[in-house]
C-alpha atoms as a PDB file:
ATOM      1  CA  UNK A   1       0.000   0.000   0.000  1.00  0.00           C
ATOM      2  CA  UNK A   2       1.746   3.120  -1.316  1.00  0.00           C
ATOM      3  CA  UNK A   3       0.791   6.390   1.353  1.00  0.00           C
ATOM      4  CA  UNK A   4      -0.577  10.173   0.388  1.00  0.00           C
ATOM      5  CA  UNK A   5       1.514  12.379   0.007  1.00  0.00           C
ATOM      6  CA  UNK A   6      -0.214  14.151   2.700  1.00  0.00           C
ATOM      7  CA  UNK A   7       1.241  11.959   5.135  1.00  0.00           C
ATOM      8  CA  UNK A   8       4.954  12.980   4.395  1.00  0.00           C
ATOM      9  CA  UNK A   9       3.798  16.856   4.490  1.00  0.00           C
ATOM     10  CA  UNK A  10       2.461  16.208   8.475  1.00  0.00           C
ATOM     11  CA  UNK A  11       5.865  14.791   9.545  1.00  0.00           C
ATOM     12  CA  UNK A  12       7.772  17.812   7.812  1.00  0.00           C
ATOM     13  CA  UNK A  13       5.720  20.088   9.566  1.00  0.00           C
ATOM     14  CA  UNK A  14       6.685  18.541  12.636  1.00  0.00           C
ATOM     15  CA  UNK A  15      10.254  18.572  11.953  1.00  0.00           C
ATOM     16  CA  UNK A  16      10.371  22.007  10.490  1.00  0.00           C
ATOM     17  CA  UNK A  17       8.718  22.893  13.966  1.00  0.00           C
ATOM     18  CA  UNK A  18      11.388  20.630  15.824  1.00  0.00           C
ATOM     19  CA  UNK A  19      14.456  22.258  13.963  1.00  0.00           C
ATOM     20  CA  UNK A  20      13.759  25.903  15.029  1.00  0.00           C
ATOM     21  CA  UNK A  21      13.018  24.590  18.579  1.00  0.00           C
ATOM     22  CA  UNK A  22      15.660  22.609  19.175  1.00  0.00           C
ATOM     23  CA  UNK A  23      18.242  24.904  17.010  1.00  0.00           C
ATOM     24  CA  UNK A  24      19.176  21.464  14.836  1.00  0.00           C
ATOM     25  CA  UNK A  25      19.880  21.622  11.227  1.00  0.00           C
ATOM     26  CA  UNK A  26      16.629  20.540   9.112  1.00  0.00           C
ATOM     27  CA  UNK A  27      18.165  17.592   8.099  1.00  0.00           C
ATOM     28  CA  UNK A  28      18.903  16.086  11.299  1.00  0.00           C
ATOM     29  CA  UNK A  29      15.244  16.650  12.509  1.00  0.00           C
ATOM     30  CA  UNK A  30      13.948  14.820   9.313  1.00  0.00           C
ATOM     31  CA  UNK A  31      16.321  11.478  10.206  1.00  0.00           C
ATOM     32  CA  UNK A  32      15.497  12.007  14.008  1.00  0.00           C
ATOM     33  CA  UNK A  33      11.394  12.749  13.912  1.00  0.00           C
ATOM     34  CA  UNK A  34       9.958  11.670  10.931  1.00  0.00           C
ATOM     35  CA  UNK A  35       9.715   8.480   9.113  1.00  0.00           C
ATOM     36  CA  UNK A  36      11.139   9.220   6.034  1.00  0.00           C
ATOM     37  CA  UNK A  37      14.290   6.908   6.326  1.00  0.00           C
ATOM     38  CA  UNK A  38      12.638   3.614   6.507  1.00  0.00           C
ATOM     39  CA  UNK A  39      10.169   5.165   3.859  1.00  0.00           C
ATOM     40  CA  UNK A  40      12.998   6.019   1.528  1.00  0.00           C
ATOM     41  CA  UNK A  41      15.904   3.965   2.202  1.00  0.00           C
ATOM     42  CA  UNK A  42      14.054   0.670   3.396  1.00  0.00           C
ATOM     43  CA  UNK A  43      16.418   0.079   6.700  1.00  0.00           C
ATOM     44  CA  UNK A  44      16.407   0.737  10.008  1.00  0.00           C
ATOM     45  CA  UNK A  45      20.144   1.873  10.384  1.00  0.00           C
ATOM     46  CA  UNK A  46      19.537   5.339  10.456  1.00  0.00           C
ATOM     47  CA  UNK A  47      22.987   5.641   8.486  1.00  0.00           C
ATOM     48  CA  UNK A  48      22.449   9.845   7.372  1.00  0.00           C
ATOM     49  CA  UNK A  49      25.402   8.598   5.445  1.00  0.00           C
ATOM     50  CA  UNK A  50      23.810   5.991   3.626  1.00  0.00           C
ATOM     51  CA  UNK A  51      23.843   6.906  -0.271  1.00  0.00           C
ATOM     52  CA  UNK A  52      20.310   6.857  -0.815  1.00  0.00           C
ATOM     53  CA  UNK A  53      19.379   8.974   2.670  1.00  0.00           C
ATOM     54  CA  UNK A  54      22.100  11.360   1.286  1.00  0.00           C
ATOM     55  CA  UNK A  55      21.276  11.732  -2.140  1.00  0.00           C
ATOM     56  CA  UNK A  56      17.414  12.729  -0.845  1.00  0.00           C
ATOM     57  CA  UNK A  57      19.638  14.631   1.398  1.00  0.00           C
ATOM     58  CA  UNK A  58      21.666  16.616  -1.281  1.00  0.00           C
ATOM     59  CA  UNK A  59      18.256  17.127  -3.557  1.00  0.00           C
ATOM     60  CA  UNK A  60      16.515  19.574  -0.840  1.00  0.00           C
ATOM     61  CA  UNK A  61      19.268  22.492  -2.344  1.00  0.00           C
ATOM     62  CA  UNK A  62      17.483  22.063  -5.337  1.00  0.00           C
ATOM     63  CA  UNK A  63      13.841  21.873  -4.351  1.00  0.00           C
ATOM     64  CA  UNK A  64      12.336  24.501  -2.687  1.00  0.00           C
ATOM     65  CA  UNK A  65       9.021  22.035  -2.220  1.00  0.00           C
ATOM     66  CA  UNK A  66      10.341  19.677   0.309  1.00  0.00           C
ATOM     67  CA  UNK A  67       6.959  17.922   0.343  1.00  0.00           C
ATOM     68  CA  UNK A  68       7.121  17.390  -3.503  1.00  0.00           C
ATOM     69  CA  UNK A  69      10.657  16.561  -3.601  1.00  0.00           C
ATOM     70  CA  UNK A  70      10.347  13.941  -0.522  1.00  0.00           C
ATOM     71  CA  UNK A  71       7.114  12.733  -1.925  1.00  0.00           C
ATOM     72  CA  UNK A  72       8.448  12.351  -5.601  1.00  0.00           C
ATOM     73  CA  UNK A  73      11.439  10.233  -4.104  1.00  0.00           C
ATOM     74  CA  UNK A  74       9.301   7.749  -2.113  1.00  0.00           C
ATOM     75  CA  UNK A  75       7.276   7.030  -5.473  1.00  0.00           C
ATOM     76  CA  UNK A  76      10.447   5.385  -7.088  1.00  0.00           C
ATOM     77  CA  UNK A  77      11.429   3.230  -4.245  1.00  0.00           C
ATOM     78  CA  UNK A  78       9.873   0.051  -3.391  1.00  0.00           C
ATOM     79  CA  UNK A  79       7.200   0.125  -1.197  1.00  0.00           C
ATOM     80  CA  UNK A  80       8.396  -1.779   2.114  1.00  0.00           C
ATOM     81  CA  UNK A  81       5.097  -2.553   4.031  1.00  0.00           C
ATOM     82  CA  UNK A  82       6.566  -4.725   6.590  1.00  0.00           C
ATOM     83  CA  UNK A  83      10.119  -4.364   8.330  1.00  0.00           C
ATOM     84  CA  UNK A  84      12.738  -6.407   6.357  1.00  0.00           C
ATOM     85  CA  UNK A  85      13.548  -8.242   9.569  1.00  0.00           C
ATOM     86  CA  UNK A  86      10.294  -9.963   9.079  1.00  0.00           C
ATOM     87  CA  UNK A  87      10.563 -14.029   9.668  1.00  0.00           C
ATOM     88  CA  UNK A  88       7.135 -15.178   8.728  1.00  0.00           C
ATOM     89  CA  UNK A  89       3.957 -13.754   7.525  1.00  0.00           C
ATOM     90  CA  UNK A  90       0.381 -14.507   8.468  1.00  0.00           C
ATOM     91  CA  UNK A  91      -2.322 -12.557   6.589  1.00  0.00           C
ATOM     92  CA  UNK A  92      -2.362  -8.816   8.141  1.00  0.00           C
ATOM     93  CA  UNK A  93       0.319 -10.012  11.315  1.00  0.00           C
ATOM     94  CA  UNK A  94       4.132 -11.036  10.914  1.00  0.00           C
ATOM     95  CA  UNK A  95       6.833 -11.362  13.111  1.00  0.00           C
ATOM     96  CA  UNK A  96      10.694 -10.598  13.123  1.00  0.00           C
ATOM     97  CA  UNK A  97      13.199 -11.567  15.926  1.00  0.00           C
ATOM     98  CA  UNK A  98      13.747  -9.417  18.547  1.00  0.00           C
ATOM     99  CA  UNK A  99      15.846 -10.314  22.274  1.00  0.00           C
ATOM    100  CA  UNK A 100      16.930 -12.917  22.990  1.00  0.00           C
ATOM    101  CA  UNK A 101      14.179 -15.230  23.879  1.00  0.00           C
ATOM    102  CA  UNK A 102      11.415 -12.910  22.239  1.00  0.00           C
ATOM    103  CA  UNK A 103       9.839 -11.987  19.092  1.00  0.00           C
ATOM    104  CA  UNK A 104       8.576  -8.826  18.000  1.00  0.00           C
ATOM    105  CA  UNK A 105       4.465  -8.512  16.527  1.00  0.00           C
ATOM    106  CA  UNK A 106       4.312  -6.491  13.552  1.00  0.00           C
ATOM    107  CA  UNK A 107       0.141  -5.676  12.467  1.00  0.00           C
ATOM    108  CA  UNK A 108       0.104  -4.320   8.332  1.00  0.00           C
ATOM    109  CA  UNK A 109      -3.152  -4.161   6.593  1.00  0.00           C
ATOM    110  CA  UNK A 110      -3.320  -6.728   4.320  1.00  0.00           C
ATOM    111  CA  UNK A 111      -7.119  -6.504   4.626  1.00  0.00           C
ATOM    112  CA  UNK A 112      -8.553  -5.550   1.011  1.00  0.00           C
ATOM    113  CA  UNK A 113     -12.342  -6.336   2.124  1.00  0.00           C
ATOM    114  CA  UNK A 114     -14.881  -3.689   2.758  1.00  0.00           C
ATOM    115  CA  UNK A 115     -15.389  -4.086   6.330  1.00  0.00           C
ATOM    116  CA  UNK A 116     -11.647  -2.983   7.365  1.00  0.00           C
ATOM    117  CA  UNK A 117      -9.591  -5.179   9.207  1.00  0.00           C
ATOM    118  CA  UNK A 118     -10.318  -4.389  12.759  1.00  0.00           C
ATOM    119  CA  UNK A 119     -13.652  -5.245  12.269  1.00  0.00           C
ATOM    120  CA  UNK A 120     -16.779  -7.163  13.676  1.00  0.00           C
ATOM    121  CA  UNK A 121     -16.862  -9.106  10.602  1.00  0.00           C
ATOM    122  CA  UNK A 122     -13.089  -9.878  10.295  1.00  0.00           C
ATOM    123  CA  UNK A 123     -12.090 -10.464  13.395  1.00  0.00           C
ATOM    124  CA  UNK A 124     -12.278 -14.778  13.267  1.00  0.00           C
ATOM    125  CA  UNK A 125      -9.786 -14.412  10.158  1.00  0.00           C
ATOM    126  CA  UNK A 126      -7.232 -11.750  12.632  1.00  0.00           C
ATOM    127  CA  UNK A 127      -7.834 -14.494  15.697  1.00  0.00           C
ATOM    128  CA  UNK A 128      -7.076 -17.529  13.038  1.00  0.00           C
ATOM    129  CA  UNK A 129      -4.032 -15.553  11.695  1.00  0.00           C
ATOM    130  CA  UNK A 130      -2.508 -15.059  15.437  1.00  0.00           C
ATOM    131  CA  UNK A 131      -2.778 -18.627  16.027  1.00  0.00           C
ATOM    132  CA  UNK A 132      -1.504 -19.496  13.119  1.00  0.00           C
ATOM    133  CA  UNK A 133       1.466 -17.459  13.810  1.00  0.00           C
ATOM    134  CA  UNK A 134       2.202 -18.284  17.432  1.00  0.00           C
ATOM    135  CA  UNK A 135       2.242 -21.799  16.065  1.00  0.00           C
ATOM    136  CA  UNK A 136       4.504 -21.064  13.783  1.00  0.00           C
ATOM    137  CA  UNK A 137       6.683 -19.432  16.601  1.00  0.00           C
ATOM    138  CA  UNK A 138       6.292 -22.254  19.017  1.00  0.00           C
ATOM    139  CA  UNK A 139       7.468 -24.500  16.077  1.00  0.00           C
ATOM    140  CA  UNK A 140      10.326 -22.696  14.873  1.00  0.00           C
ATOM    141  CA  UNK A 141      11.590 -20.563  17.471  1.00  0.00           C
ATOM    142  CA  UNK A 142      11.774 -22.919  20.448  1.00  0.00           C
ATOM    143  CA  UNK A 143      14.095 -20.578  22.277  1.00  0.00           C
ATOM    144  CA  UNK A 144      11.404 -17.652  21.831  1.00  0.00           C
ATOM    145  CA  UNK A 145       9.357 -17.862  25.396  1.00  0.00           C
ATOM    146  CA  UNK A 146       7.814 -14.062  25.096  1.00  0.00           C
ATOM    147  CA  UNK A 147       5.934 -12.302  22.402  1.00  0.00           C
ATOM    148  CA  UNK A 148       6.325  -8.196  22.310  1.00  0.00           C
ATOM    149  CA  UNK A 149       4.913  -5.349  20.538  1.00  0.00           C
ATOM    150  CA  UNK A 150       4.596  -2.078  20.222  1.00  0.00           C
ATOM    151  CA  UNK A 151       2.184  -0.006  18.658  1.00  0.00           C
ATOM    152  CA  UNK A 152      -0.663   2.986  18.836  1.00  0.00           C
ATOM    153  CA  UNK A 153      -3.718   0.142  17.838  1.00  0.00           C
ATOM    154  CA  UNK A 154      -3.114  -1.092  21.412  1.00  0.00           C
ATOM    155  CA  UNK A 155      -5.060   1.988  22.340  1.00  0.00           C
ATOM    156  CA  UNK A 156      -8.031   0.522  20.145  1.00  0.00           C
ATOM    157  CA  UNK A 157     -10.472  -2.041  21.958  1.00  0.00           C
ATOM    158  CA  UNK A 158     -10.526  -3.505  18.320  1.00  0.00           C
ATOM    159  CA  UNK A 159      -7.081  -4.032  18.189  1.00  0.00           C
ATOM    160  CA  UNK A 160      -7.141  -5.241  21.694  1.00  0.00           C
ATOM    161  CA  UNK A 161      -9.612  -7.607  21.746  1.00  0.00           C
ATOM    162  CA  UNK A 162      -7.104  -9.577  19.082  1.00  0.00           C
ATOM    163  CA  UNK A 163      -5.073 -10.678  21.976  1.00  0.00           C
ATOM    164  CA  UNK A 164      -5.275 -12.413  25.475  1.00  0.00           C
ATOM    165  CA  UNK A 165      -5.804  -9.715  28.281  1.00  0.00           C
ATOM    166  CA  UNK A 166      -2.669 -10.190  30.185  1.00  0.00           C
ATOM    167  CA  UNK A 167      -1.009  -8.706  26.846  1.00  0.00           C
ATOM    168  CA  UNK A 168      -2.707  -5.912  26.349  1.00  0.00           C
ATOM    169  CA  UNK A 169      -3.096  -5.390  30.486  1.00  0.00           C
ATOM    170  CA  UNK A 170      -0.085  -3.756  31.497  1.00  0.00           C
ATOM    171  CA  UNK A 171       1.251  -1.605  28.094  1.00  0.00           C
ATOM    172  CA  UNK A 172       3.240   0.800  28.774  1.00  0.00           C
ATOM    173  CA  UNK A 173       3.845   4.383  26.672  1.00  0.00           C
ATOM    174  CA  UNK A 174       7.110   3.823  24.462  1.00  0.00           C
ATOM    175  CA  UNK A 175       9.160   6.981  24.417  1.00  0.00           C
ATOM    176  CA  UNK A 176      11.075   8.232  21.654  1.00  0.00           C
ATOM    177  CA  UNK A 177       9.239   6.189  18.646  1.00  0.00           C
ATOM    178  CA  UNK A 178       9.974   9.145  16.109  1.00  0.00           C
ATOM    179  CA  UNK A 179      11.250   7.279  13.341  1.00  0.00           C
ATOM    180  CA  UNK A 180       8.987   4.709  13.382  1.00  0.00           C
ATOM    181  CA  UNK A 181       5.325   3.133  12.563  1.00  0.00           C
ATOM    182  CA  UNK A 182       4.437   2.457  15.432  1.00  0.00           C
ATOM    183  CA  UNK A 183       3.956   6.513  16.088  1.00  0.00           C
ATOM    184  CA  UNK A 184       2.958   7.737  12.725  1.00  0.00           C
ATOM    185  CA  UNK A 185       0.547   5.026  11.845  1.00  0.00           C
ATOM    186  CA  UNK A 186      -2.019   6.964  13.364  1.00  0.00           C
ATOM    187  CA  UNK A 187      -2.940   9.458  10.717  1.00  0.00           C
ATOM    188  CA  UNK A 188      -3.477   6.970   8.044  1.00  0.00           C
ATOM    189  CA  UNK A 189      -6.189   5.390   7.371  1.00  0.00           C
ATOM    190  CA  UNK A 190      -6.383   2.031   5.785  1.00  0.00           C
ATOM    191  CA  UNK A 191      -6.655   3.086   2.233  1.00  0.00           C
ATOM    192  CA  UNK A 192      -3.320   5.029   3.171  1.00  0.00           C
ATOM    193  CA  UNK A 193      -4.927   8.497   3.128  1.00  0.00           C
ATOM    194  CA  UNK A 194      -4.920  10.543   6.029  1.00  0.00           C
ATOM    195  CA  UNK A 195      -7.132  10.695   8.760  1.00  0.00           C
ATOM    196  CA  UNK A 196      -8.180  14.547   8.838  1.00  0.00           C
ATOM    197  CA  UNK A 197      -9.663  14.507  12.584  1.00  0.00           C
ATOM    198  CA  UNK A 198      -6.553  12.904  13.698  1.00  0.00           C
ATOM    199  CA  UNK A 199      -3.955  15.156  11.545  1.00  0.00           C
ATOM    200  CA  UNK A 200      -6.034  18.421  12.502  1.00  0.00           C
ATOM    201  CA  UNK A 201      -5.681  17.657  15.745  1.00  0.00           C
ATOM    202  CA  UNK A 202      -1.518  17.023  15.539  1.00  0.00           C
ATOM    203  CA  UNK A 203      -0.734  20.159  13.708  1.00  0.00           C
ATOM    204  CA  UNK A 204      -2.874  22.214  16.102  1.00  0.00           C
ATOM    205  CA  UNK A 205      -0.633  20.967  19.080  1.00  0.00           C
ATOM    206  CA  UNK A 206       2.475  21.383  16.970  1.00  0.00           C
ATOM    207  CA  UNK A 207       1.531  25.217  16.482  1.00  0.00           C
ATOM    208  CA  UNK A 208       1.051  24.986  19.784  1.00  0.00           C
ATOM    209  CA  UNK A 209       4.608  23.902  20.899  1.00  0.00           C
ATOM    210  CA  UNK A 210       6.735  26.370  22.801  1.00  0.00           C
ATOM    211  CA  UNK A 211       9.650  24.403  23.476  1.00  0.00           C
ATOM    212  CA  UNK A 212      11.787  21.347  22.008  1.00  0.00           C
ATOM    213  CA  UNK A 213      10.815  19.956  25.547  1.00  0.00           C
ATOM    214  CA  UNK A 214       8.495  16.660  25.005  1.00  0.00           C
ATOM    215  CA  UNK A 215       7.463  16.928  21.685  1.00  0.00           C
ATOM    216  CA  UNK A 216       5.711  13.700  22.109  1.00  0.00           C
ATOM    217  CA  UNK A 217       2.602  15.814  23.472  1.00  0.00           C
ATOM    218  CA  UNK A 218       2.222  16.597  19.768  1.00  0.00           C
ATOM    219  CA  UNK A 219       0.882  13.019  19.201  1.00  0.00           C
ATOM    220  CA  UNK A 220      -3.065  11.956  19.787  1.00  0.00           C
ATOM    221  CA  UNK A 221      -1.851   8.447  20.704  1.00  0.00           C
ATOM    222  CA  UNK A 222       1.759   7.551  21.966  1.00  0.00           C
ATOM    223  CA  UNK A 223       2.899   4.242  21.197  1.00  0.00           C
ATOM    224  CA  UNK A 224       2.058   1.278  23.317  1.00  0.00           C
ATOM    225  CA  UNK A 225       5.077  -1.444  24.546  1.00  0.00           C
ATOM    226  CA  UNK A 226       3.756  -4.835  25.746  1.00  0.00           C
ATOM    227  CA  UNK A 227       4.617  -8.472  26.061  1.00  0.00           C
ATOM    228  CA  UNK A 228       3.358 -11.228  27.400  1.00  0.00           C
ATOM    229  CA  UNK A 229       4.618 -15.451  27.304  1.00  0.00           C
ATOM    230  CA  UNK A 230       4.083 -17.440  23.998  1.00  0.00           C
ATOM    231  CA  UNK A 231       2.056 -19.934  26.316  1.00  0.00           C
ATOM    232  CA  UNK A 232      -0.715 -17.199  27.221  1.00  0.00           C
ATOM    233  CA  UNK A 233      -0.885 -16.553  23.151  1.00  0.00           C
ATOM    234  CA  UNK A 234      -1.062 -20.327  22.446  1.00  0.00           C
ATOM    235  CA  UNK A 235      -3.630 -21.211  25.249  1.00  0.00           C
ATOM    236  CA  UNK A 236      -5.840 -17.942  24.405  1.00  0.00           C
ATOM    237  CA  UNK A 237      -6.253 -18.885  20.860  1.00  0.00           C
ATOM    238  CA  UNK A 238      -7.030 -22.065  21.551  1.00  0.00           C
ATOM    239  CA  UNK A 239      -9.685 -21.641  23.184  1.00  0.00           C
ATOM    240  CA  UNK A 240     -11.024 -18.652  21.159  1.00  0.00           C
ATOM    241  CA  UNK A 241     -11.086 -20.676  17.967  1.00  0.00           C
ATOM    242  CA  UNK A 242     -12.625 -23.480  20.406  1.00  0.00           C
ATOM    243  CA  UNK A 243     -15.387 -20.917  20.815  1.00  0.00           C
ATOM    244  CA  UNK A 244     -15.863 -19.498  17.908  1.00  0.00           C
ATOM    245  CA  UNK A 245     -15.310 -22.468  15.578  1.00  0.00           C
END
C-alpha cells in the first residue's frame, strides 16, 4: 500500500517545527522525527550517510518544495510494508526476531475487504491468523518464550480484543518512537490516506509547541510497549477458535 503524500507533508511540519526549537539543522530533525528513512531507504540503520538517505539529502538544495521533492522520491522506491527483519507472515500479522528469547508482533493491513480489518466481521480471520502465527513461533523458534509489541492500535479495543488480556493489560507508553510506525501510523487510514480529525488535531498541538521539551505531546496516541509469554498466546487462541469455531 503506497501512502498520500499528505502523510509525508504532516511529519515535515513537525520537523520544520522541531528544527527551530531545538536549534538542529533541518536535516537532522527529518532522520530524528519523521519516518522518512525507513520510507525512503528501506532500513532501520539510520545511516544519514547511507547513499540513498544522502542523495534525498543533497536534492533539498534544489527543491524549494520539500513535500514534492520527498514525496516524488518515495514514489520510485519500493514500497516496504513490513520491516525487512520480518521471519514469517500470516495474513495482516508477521513477526521478526527481537531479544533474545522474544519476538517482536508487527500488524500491516493486508485486509482488502470492505469491512476494514479491525472489524466485527473480520475479526475470526485476525484471531485464526494469530494462532496461526504463534504456532509457527512455538514450532520454529523454540528458544522464543515471550511475544512483544509495540504499537498505537493497542489503544483501540478492536485491536485489543485480538489478543489475550494479560497482553494488552499492562502496556506501557514507548518513548522516543519518532522514526517509526508504530507513532505515525495513526494518521493513516487504511486506504493510506490521512485521517483529517486525527492530523487536525496534531498540527494544532504542533503550532502549539513552545519548546523542544516533550514533543511527544504533539501526538493523539503515543505508542504502546507490551509483552506477554508465547504460552498465554497459544492457550488464548485455543480456546477462542474453540469458541468461535
Amino acid at each position: 500500500m503506497a501512502y498520500a503524500k499528505e502523510f509525508f507533508d504532516l511529519q515535515i511540519y513537525f520537523a520544520r517545527k522541531i528544527a527551530v526549537l531545538a536549534n538542529l539543522k533541518l536535516e537532522t530533525a527529518l532522520l530524528d522525527y519523521t519516518n522518512f528513512y525507513v520510507r525512503l531507504v528501506g532500513r532501520r540503520d539510520f545511516n544519514p550517510n547511507h547513499p540513498m538517505w544522502a542523495a534525498y539529502i543533497a536534492g533539498l538544495k534544489d527543491h524549494p518544495d520539500l513535500g514534492a521533492w520527498t514525496y516524488h522520491v518515495y514514489t520510485q522506491r519500493p514500497h516496504l510494508d513490513r520491516p525487512d527483519s520480518v521471519i514469517a507472515t500470516f495474513g495482516c500479522f508477521s513477526y521478526a526476531l527481537g531479544e533474545p528469547g522474544q519476538i517482536r508482533l508487527h500488524f500491516h493491513n493486508d485486509d482488502h475487504s470492505l469491512q476494514g480489518p479491525l472489524s466485527d466481521e473480520r475479526m475470526g480471520l485476525r484471531l485464526s491468523e494469530l494462532a496461526a502465527l504463534v504456532a509457527h513461533v512455538r514450532a520454529e523458534q523454540p528458544s522464543a518464550r515471550q511475544i512483544a509489541g509495540v504499537s498505537w492500535l493497542y489503544h483501540l479495543p478492536a485491536y485489543k480484543r485480538l489478543f489475550p488480556p494479560p497482553y494488552t493489560a499492562h502496556a506501557m507508553v514507548a518513548s522516543n518512537r519518532f522514526r517509526n510506525m508504530p507513532l505515525w501510523g495513526q494518521f493513516l487510514n487504511r486506504h493510506g490516506g490521512v485521517r483529517k480529525s486525527a492530523a487536525a488535531a496534531f498540527l494544532q498541538r504542533v503550532d502549539s509547541q513552545a519548546s523542544a521539551d516533550n514533543p511527544a505531546q504533539c501526538f493523539p496516541l503515543l505508542p504502546l510497549a507490551t509483552s506477554a509469554p508465547v504460552d498465554v498466546f497459544h492457550d488464548f487462541y485455543q480456546l477462542q477458535l474453540a469458541t468461535r469455531f
